[in-house]
C-alpha atoms as a PDB file:
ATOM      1  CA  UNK A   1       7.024   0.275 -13.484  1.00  0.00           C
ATOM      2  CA  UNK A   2       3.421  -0.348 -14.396  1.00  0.00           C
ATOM      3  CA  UNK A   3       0.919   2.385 -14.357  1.00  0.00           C
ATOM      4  CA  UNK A   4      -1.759   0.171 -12.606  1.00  0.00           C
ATOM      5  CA  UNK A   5       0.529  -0.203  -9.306  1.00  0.00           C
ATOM      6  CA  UNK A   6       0.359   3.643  -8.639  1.00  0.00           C
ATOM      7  CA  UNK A   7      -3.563   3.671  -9.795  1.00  0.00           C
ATOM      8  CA  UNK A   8      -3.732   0.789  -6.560  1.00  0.00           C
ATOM      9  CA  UNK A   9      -1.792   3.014  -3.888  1.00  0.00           C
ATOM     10  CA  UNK A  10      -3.487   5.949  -5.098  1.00  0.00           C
ATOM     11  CA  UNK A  11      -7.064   3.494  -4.670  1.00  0.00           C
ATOM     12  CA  UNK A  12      -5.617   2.592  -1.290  1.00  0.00           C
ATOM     13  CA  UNK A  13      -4.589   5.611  -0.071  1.00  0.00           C
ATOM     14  CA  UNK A  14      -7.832   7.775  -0.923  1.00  0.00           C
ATOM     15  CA  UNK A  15     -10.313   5.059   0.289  1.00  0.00           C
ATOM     16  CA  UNK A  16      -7.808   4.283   3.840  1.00  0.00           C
ATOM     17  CA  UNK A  17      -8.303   8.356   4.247  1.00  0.00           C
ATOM     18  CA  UNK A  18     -12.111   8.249   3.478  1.00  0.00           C
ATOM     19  CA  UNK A  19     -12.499   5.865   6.556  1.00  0.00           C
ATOM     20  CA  UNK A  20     -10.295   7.320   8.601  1.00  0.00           C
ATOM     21  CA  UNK A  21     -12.219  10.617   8.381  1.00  0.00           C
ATOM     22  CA  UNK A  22     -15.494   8.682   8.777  1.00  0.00           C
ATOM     23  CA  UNK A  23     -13.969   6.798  11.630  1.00  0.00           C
ATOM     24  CA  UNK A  24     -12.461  10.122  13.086  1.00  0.00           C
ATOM     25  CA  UNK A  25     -15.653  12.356  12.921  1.00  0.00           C
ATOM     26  CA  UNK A  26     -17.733   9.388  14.754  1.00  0.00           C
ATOM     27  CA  UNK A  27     -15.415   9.055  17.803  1.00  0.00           C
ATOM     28  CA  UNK A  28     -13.773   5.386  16.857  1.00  0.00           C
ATOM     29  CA  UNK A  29     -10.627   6.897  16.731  1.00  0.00           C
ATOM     30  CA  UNK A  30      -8.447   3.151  17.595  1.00  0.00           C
ATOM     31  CA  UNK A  31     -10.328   2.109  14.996  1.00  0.00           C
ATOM     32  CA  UNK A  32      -9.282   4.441  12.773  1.00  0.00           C
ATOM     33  CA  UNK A  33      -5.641   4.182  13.483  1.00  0.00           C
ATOM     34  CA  UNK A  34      -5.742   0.295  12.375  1.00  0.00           C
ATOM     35  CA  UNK A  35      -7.619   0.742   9.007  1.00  0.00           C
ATOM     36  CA  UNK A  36      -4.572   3.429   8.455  1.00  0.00           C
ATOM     37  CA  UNK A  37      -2.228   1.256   9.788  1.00  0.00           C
ATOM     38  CA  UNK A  38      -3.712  -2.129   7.562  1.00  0.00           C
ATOM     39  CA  UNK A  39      -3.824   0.497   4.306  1.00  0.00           C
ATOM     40  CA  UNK A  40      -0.003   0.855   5.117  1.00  0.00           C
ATOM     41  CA  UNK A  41       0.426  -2.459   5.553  1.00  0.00           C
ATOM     42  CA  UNK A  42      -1.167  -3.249   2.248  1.00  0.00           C
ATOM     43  CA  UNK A  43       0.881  -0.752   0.441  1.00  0.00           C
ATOM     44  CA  UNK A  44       3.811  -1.987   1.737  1.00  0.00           C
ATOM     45  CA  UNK A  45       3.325  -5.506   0.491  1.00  0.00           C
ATOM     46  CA  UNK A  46       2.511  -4.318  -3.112  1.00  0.00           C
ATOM     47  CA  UNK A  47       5.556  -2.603  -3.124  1.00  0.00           C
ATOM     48  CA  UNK A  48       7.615  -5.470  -1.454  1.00  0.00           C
ATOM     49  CA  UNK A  49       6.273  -7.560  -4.495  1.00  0.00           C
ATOM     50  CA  UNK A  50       7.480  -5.014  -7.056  1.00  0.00           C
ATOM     51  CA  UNK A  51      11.076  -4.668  -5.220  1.00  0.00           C
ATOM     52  CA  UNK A  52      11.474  -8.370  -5.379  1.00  0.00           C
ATOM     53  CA  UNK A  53      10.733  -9.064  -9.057  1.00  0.00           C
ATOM     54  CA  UNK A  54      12.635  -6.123  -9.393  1.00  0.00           C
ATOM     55  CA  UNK A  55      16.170  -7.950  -7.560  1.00  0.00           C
ATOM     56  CA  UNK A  56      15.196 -10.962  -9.437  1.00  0.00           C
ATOM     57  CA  UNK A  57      15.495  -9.024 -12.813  1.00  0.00           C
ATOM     58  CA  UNK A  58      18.245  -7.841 -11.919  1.00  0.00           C
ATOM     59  CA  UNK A  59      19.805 -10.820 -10.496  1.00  0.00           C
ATOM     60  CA  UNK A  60      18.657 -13.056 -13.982  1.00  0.00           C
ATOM     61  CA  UNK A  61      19.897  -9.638 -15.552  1.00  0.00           C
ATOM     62  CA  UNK A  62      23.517 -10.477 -14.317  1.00  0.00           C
ATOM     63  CA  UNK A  63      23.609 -14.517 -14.005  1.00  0.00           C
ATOM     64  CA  UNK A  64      24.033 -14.650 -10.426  1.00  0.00           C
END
């Protein structure tokens, strides 16, 4: 696993909190819930992309 993938989530997560604080304190709190719910969303799909090279390793690993 590469070192830069958790340096992203850990980006991701500490800038999605940031604005939801900001978001929080000034009353928008909908829009709050969707920047934490598109950070999630974005984390997700980096990790997706890891979990599918990973199968496809694994799966050249193997021959199948």
């Amino acid at each position: 696993m590469d070192v830069d993938l958790i340096f992203k989530i850990a980006a991701i997560g500490i800038l999605v909190s940031v604005l939801n604080q900001v978001l929080a304190r000034s009353g928008r709190d909908e829009q709050a819930t969707m920047v934490t719910l598109a950070g999630l969303v974005v984390v997700l799909m980096l990790v997706v992309r890891e979990i599918s090279a990973l199968f496809d390793l694994v799966k050249d690993l193997f021959g199948l």
